[in-house]
PDB file of N, CA and C in Angstrom:
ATOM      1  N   UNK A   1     -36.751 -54.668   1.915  1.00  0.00           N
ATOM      2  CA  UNK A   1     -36.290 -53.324   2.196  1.00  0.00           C
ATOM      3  C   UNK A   1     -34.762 -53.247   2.267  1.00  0.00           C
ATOM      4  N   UNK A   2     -34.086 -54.544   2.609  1.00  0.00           N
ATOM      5  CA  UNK A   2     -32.859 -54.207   2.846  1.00  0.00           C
ATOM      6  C   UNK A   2     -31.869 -53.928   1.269  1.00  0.00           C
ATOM      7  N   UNK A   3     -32.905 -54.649   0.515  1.00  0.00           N
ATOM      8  CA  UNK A   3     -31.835 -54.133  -0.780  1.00  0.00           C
ATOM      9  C   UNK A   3     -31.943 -52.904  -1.123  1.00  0.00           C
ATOM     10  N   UNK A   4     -33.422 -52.220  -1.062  1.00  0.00           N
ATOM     11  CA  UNK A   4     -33.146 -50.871  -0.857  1.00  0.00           C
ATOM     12  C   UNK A   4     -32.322 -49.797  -0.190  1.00  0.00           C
ATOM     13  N   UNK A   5     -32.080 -50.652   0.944  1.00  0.00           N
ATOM     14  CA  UNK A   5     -31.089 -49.351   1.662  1.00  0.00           C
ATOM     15  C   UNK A   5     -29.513 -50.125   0.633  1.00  0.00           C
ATOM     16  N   UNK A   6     -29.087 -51.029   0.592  1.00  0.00           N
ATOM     17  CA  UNK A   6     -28.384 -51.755  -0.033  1.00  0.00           C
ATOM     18  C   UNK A   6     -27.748 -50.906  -1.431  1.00  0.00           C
ATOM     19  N   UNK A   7     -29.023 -50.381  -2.341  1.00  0.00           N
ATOM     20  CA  UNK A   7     -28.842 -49.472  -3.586  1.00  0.00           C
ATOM     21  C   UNK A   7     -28.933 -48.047  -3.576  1.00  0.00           C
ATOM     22  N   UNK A   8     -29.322 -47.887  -2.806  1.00  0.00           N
ATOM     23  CA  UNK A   8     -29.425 -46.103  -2.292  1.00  0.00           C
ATOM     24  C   UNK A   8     -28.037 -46.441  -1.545  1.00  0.00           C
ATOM     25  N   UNK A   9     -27.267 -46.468  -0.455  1.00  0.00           N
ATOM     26  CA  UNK A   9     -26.036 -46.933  -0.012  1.00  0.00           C
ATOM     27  C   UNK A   9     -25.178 -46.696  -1.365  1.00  0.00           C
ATOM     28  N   UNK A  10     -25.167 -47.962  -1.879  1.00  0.00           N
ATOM     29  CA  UNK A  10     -24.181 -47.856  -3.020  1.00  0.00           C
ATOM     30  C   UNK A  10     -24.049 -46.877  -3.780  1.00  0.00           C
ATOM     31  N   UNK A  11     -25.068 -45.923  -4.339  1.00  0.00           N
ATOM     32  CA  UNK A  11     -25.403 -44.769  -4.880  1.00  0.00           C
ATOM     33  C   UNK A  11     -24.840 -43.566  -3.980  1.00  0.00           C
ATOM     34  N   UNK A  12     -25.225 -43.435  -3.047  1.00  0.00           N
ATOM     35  CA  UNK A  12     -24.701 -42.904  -1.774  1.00  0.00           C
ATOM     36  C   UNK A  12     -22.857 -42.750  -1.595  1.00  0.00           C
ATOM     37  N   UNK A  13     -22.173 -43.855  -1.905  1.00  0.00           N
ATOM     38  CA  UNK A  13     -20.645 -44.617  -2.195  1.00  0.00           C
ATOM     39  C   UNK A  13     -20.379 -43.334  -3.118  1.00  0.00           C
ATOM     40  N   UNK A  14     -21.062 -43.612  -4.382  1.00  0.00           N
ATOM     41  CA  UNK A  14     -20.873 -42.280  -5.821  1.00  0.00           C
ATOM     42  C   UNK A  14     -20.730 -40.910  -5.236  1.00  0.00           C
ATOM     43  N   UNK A  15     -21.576 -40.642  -4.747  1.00  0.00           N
ATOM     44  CA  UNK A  15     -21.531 -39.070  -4.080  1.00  0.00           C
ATOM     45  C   UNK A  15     -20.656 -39.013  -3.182  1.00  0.00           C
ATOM     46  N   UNK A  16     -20.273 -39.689  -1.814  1.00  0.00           N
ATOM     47  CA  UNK A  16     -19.244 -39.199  -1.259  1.00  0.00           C
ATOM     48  C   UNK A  16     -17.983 -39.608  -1.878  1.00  0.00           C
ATOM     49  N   UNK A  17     -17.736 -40.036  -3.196  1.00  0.00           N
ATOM     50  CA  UNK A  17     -16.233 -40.538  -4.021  1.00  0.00           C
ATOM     51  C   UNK A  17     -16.193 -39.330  -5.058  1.00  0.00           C
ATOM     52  N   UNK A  18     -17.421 -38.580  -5.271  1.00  0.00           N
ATOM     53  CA  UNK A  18     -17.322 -37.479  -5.995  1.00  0.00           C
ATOM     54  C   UNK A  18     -16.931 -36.380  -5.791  1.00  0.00           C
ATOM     55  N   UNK A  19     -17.729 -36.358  -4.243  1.00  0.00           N
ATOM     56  CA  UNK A  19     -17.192 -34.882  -3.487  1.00  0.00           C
ATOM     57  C   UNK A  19     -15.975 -34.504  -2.765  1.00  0.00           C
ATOM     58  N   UNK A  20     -15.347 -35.900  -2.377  1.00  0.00           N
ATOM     59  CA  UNK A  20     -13.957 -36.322  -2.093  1.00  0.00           C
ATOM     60  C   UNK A  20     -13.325 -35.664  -2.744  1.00  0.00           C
ATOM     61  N   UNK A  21     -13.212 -36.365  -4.408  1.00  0.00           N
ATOM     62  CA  UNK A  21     -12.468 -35.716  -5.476  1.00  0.00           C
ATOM     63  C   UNK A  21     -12.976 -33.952  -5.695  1.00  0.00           C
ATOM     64  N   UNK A  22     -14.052 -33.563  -5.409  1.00  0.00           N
ATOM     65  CA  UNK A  22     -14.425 -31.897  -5.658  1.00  0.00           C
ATOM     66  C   UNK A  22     -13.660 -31.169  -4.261  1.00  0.00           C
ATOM     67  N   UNK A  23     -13.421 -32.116  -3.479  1.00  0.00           N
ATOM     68  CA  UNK A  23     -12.928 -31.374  -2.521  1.00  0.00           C
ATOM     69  C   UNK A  23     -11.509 -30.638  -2.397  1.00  0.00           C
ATOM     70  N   UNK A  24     -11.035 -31.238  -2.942  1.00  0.00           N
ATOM     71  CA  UNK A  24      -9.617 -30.904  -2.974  1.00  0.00           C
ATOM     72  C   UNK A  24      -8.746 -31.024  -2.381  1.00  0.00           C
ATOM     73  N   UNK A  25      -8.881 -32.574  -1.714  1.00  0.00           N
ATOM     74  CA  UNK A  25      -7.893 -32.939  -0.180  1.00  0.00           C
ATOM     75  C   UNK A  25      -8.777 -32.056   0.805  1.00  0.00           C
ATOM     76  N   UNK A  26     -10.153 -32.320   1.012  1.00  0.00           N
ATOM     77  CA  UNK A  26     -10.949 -31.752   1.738  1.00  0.00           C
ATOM     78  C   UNK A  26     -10.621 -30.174   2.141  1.00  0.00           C
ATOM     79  N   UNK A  27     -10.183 -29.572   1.045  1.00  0.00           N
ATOM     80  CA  UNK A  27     -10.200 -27.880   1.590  1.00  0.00           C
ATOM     81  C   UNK A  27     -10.943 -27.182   1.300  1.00  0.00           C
ATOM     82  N   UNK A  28     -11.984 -27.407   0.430  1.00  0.00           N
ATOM     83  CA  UNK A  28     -13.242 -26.714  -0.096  1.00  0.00           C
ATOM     84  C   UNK A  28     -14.288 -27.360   1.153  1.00  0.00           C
ATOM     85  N   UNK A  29     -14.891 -26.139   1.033  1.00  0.00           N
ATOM     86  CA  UNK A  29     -15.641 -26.447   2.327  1.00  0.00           C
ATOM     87  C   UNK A  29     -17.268 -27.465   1.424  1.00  0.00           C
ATOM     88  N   UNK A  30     -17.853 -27.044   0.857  1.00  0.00           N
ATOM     89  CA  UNK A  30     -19.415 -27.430   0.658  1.00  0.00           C
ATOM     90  C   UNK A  30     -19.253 -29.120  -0.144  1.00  0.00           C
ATOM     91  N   UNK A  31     -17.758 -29.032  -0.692  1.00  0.00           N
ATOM     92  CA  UNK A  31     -17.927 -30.529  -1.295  1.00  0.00           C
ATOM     93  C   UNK A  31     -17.263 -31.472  -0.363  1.00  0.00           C
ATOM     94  N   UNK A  32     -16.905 -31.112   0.760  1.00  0.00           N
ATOM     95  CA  UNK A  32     -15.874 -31.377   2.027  1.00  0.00           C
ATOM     96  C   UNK A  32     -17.153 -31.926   3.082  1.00  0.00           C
ATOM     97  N   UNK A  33     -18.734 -31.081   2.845  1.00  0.00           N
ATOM     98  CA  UNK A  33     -19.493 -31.280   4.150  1.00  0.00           C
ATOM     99  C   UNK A  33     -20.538 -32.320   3.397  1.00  0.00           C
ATOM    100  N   UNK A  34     -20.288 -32.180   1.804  1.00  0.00           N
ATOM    101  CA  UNK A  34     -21.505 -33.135   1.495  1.00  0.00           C
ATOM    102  C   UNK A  34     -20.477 -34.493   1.369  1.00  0.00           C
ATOM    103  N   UNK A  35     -19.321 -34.649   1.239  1.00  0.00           N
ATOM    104  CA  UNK A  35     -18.494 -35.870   1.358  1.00  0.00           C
ATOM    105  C   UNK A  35     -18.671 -36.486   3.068  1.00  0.00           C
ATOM    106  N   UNK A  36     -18.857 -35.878   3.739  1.00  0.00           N
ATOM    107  CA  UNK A  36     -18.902 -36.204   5.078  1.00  0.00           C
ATOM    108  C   UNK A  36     -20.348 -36.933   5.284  1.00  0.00           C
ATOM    109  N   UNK A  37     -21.415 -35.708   4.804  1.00  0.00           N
ATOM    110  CA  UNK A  37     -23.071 -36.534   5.078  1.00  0.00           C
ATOM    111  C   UNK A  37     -23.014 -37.684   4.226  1.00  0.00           C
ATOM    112  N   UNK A  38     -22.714 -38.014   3.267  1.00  0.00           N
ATOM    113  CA  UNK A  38     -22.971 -39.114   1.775  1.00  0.00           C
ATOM    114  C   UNK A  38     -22.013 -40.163   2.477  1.00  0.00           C
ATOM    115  N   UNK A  39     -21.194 -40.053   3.072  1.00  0.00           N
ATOM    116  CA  UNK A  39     -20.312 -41.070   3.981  1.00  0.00           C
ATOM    117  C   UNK A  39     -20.743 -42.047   4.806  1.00  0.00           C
ATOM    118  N   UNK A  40     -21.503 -41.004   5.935  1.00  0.00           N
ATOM    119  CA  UNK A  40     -22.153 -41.533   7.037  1.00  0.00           C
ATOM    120  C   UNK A  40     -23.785 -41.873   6.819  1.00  0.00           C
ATOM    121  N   UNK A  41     -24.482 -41.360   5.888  1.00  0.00           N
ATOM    122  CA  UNK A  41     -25.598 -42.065   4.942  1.00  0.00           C
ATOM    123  C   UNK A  41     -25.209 -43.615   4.291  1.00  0.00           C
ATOM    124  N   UNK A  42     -24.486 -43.036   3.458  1.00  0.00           N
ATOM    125  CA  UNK A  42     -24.092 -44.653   2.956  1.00  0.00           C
ATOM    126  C   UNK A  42     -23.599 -45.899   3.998  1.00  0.00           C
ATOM    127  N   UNK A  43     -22.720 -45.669   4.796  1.00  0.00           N
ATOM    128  CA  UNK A  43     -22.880 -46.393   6.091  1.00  0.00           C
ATOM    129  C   UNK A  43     -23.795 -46.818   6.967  1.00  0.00           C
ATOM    130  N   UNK A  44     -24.560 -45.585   7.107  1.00  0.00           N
ATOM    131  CA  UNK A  44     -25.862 -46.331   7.606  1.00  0.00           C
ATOM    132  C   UNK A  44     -26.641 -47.188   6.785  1.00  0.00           C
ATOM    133  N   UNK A  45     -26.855 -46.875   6.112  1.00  0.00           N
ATOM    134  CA  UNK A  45     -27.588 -47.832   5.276  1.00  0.00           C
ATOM    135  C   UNK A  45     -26.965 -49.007   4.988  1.00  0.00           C
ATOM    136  N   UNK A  46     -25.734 -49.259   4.469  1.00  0.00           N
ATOM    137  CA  UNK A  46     -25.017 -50.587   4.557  1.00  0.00           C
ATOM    138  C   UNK A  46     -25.490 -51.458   6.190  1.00  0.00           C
ATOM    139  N   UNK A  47     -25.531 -50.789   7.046  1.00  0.00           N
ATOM    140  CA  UNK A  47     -25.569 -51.264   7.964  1.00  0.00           C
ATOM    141  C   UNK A  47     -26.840 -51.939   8.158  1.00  0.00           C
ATOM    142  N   UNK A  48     -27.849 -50.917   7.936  1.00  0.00           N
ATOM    143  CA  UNK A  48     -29.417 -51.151   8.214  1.00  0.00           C
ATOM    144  C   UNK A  48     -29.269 -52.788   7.066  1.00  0.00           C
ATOM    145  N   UNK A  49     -29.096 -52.759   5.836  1.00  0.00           N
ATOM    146  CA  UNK A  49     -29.014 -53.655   5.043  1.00  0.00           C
ATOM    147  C   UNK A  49     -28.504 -55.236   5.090  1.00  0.00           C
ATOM    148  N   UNK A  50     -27.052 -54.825   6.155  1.00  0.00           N
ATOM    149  CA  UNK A  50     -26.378 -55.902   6.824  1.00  0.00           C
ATOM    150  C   UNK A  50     -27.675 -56.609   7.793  1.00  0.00           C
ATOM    151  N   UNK A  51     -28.635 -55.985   8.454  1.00  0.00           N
ATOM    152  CA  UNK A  51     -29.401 -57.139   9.054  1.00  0.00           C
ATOM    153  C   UNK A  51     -30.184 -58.083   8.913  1.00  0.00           C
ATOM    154  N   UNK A  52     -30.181 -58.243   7.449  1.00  0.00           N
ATOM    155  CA  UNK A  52     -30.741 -59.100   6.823  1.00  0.00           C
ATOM    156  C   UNK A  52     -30.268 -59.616   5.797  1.00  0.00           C
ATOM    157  N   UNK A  53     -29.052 -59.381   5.084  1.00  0.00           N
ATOM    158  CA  UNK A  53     -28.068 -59.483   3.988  1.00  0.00           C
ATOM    159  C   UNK A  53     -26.771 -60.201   4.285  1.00  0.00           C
ATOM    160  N   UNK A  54     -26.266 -61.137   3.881  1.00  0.00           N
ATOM    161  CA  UNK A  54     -24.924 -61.814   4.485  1.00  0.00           C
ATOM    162  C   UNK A  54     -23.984 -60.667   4.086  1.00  0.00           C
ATOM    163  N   UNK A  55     -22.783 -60.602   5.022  1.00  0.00           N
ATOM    164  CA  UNK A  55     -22.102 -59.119   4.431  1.00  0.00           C
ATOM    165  C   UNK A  55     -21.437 -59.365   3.148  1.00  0.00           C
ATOM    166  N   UNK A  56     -20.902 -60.500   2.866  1.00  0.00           N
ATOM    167  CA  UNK A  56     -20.205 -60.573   1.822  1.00  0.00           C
ATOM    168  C   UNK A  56     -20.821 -60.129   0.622  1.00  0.00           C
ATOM    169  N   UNK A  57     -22.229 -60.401   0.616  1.00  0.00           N
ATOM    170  CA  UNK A  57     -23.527 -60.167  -0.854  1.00  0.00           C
ATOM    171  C   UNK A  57     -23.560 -59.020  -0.436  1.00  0.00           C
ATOM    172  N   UNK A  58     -23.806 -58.189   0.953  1.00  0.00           N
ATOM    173  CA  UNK A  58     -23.981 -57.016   0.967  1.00  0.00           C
ATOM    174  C   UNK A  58     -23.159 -56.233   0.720  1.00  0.00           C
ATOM    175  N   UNK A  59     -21.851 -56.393   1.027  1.00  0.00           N
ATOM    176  CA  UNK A  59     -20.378 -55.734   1.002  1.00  0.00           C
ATOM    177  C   UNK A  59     -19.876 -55.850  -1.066  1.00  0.00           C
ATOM    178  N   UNK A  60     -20.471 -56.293  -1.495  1.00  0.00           N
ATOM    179  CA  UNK A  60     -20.084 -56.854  -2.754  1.00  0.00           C
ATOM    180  C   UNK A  60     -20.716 -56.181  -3.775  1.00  0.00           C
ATOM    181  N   UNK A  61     -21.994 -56.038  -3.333  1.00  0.00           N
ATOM    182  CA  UNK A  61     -23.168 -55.389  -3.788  1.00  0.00           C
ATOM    183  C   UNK A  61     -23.122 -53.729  -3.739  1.00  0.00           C
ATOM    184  N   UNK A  62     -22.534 -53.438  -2.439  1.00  0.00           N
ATOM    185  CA  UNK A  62     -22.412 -51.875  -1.926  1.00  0.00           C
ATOM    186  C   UNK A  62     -21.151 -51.429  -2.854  1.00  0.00           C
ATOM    187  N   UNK A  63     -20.067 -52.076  -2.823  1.00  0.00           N
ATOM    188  CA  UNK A  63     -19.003 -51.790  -3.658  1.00  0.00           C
ATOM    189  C   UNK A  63     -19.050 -51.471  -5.014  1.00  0.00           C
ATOM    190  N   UNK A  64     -19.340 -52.860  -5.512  1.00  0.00           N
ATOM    191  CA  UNK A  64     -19.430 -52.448  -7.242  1.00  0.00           C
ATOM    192  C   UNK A  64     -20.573 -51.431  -7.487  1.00  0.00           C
ATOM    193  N   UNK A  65     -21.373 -51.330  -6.781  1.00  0.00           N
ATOM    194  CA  UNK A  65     -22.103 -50.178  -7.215  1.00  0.00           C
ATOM    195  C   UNK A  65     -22.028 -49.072  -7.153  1.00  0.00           C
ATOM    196  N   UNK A  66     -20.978 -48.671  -5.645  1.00  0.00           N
ATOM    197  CA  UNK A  66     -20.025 -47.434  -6.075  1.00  0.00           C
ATOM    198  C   UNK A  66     -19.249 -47.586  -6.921  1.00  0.00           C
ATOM    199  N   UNK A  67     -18.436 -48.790  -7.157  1.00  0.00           N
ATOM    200  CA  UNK A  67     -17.382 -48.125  -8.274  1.00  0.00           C
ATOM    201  C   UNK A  67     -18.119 -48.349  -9.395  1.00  0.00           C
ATOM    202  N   UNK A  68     -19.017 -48.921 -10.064  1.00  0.00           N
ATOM    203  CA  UNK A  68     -19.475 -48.662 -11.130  1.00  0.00           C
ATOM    204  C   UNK A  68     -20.206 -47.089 -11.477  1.00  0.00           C
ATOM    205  N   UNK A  69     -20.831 -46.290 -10.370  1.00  0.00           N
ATOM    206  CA  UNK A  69     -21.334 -45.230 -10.516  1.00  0.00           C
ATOM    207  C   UNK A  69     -20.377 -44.046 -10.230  1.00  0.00           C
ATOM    208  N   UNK A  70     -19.210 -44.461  -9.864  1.00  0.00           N
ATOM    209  CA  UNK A  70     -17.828 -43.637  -9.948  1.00  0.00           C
ATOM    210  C   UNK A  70     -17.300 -43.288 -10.899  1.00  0.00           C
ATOM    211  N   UNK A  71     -17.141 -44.503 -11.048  1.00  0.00           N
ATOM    212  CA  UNK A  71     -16.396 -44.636 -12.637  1.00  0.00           C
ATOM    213  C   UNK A  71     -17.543 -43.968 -14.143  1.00  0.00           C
ATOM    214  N   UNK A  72     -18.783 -44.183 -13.989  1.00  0.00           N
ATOM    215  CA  UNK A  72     -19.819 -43.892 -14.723  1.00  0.00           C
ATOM    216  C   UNK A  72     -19.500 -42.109 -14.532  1.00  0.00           C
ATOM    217  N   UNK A  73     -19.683 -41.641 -13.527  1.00  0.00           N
ATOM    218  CA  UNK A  73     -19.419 -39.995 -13.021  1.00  0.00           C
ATOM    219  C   UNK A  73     -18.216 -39.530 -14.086  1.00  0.00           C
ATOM    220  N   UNK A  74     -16.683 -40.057 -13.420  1.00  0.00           N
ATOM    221  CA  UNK A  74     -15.621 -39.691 -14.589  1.00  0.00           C
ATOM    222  C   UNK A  74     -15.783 -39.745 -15.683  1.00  0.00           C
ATOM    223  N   UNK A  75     -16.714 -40.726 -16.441  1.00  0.00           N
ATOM    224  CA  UNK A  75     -16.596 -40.796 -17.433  1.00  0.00           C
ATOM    225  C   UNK A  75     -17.378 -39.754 -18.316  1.00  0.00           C
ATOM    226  N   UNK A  76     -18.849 -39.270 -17.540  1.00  0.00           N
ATOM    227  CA  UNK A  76     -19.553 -38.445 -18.027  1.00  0.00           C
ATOM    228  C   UNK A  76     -19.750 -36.933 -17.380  1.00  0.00           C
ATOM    229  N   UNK A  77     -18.465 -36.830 -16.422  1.00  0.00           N
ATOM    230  CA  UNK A  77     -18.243 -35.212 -15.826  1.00  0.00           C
ATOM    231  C   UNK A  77     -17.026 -35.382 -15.790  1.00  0.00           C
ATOM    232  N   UNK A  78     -15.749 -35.984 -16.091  1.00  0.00           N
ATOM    233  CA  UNK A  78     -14.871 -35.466 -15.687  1.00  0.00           C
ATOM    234  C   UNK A  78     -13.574 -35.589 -16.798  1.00  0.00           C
ATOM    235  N   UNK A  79     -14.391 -36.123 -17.695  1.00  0.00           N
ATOM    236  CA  UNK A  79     -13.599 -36.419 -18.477  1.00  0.00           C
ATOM    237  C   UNK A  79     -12.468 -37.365 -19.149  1.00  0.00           C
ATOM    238  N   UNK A  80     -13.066 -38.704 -18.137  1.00  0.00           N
ATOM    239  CA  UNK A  80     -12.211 -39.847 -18.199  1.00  0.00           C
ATOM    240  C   UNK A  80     -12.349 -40.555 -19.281  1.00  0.00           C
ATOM    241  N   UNK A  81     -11.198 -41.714 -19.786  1.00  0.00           N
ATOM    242  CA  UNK A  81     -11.603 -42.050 -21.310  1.00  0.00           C
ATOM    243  C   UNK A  81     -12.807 -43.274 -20.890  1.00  0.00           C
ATOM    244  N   UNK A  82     -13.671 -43.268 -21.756  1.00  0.00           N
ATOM    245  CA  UNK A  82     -14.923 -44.547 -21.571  1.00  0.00           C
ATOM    246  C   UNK A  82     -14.652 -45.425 -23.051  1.00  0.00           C
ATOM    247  N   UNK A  83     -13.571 -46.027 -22.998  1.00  0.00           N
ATOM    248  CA  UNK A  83     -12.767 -47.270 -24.114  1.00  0.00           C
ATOM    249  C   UNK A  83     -13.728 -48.408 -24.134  1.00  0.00           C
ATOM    250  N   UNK A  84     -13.787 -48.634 -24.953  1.00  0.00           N
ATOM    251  CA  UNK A  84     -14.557 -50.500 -24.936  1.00  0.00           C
ATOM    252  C   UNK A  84     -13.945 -51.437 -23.939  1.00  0.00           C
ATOM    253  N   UNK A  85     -12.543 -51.605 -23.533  1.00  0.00           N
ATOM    254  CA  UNK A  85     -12.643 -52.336 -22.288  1.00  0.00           C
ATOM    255  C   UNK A  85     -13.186 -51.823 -21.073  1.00  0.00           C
ATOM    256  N   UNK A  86     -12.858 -50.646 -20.944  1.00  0.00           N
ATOM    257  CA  UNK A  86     -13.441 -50.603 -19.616  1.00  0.00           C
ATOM    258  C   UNK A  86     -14.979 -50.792 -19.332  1.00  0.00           C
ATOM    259  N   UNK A  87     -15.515 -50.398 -20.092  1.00  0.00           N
ATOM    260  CA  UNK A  87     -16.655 -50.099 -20.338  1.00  0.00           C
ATOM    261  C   UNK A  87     -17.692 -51.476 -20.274  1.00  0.00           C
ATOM    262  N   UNK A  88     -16.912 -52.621 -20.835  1.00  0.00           N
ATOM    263  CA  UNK A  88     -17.081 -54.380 -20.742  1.00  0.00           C
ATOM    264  C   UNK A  88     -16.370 -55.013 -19.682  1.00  0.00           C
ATOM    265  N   UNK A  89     -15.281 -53.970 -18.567  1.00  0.00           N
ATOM    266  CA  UNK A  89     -14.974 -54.396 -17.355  1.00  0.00           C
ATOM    267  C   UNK A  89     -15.870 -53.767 -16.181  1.00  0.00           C
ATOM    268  N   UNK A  90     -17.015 -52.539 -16.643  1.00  0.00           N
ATOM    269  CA  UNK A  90     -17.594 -51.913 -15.928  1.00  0.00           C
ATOM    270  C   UNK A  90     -18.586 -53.079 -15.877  1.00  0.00           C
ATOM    271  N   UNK A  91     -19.267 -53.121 -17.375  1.00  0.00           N
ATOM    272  CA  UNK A  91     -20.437 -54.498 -17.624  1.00  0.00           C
ATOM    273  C   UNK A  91     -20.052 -55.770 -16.895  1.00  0.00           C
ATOM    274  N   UNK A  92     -19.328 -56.285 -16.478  1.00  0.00           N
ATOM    275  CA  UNK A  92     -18.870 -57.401 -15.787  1.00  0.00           C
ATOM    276  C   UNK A  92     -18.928 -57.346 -14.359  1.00  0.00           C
ATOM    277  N   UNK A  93     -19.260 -55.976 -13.590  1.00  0.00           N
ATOM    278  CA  UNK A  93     -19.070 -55.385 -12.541  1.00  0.00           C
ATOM    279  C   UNK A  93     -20.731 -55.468 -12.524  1.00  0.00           C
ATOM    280  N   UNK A  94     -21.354 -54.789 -13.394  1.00  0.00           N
ATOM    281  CA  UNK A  94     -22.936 -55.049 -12.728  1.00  0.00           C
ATOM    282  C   UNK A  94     -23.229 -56.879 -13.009  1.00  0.00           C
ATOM    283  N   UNK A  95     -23.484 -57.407 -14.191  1.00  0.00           N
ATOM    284  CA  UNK A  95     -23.514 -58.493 -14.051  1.00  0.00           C
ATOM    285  C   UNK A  95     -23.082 -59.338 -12.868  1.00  0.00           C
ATOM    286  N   UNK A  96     -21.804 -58.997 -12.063  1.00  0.00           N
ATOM    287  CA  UNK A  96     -21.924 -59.776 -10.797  1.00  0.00           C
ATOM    288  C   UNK A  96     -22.904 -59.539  -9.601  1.00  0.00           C
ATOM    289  N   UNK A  97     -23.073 -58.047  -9.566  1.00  0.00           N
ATOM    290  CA  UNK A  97     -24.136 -57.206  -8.661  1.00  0.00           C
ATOM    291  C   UNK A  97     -25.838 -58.170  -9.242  1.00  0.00           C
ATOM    292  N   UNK A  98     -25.727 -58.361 -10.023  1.00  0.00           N
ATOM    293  CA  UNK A  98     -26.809 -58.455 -10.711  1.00  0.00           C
ATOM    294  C   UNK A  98     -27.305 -60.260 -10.252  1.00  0.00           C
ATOM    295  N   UNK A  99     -26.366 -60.719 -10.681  1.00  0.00           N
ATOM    296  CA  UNK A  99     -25.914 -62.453 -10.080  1.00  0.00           C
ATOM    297  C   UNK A  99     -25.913 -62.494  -8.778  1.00  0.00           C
ATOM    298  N   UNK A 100     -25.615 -61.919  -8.118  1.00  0.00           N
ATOM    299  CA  UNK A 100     -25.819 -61.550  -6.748  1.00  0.00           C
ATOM    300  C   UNK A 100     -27.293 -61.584  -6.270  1.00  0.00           C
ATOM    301  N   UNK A 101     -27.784 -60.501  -6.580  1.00  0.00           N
ATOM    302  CA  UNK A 101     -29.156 -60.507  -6.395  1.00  0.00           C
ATOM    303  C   UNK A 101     -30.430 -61.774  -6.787  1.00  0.00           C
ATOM    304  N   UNK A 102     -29.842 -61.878  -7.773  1.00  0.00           N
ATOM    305  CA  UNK A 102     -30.671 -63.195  -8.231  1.00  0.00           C
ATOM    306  C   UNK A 102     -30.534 -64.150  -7.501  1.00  0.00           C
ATOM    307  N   UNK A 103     -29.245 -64.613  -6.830  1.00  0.00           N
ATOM    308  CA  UNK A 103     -28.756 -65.721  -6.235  1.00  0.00           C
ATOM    309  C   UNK A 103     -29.281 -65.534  -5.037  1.00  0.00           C
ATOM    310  N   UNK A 104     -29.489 -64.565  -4.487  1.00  0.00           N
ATOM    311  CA  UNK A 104     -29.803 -64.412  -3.078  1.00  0.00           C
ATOM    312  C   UNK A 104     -31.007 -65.201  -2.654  1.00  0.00           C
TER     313      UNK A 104
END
């Protein structure tokens, strides 16, 4: 169960890094209140996850999977460029998530 809260968490990371940016230096109110819940969701769950997860695999795991689903967001709402490197520096980002898990 804990990798579940572990990937919902990380997913969780995406949404409050999205609504951050929709917020506008938090002055819009509705992408301002869902940046706040997706915050303290994803935290919890990192946490719930930490009790059975060494933090470093967990902390490692929670990360690249926000920034890979961040970066995935810009690229397909916001208009960011999606180049062949990044795109094989994104792939290098799950492959460790991925090595991770296996290793565990």
């Amino acid at each position: 169960m804990a990798w579940v809260y572990l990937v919902v968490s990380g997913a969780l990371e995406t949404v409050w890094a999205a609504s951050l940016a929709q917020s506008r230096g938090l002055s819009r109110l509705v992408p301002s209140v869902i940046f706040g819940v997706a915050l303290i969701a994803s935290m919890v769950g990192l946490s719930l996850a930490l009790r059975s997860l060494p933090v470093g695999t967990a902390y490692a795991v929670w990360v690249g999977i926000g920034a890979v689903g961040t970066a995935a967001y810009g690229m397909a709402a916001l208009d960011e460029p999606a180049t062949v490197a990044r795109l094989l520096c994104l792939l290098a980002i799950v492959a460790g998530v991925v090595g991770l898990k296996v290793l565990h």
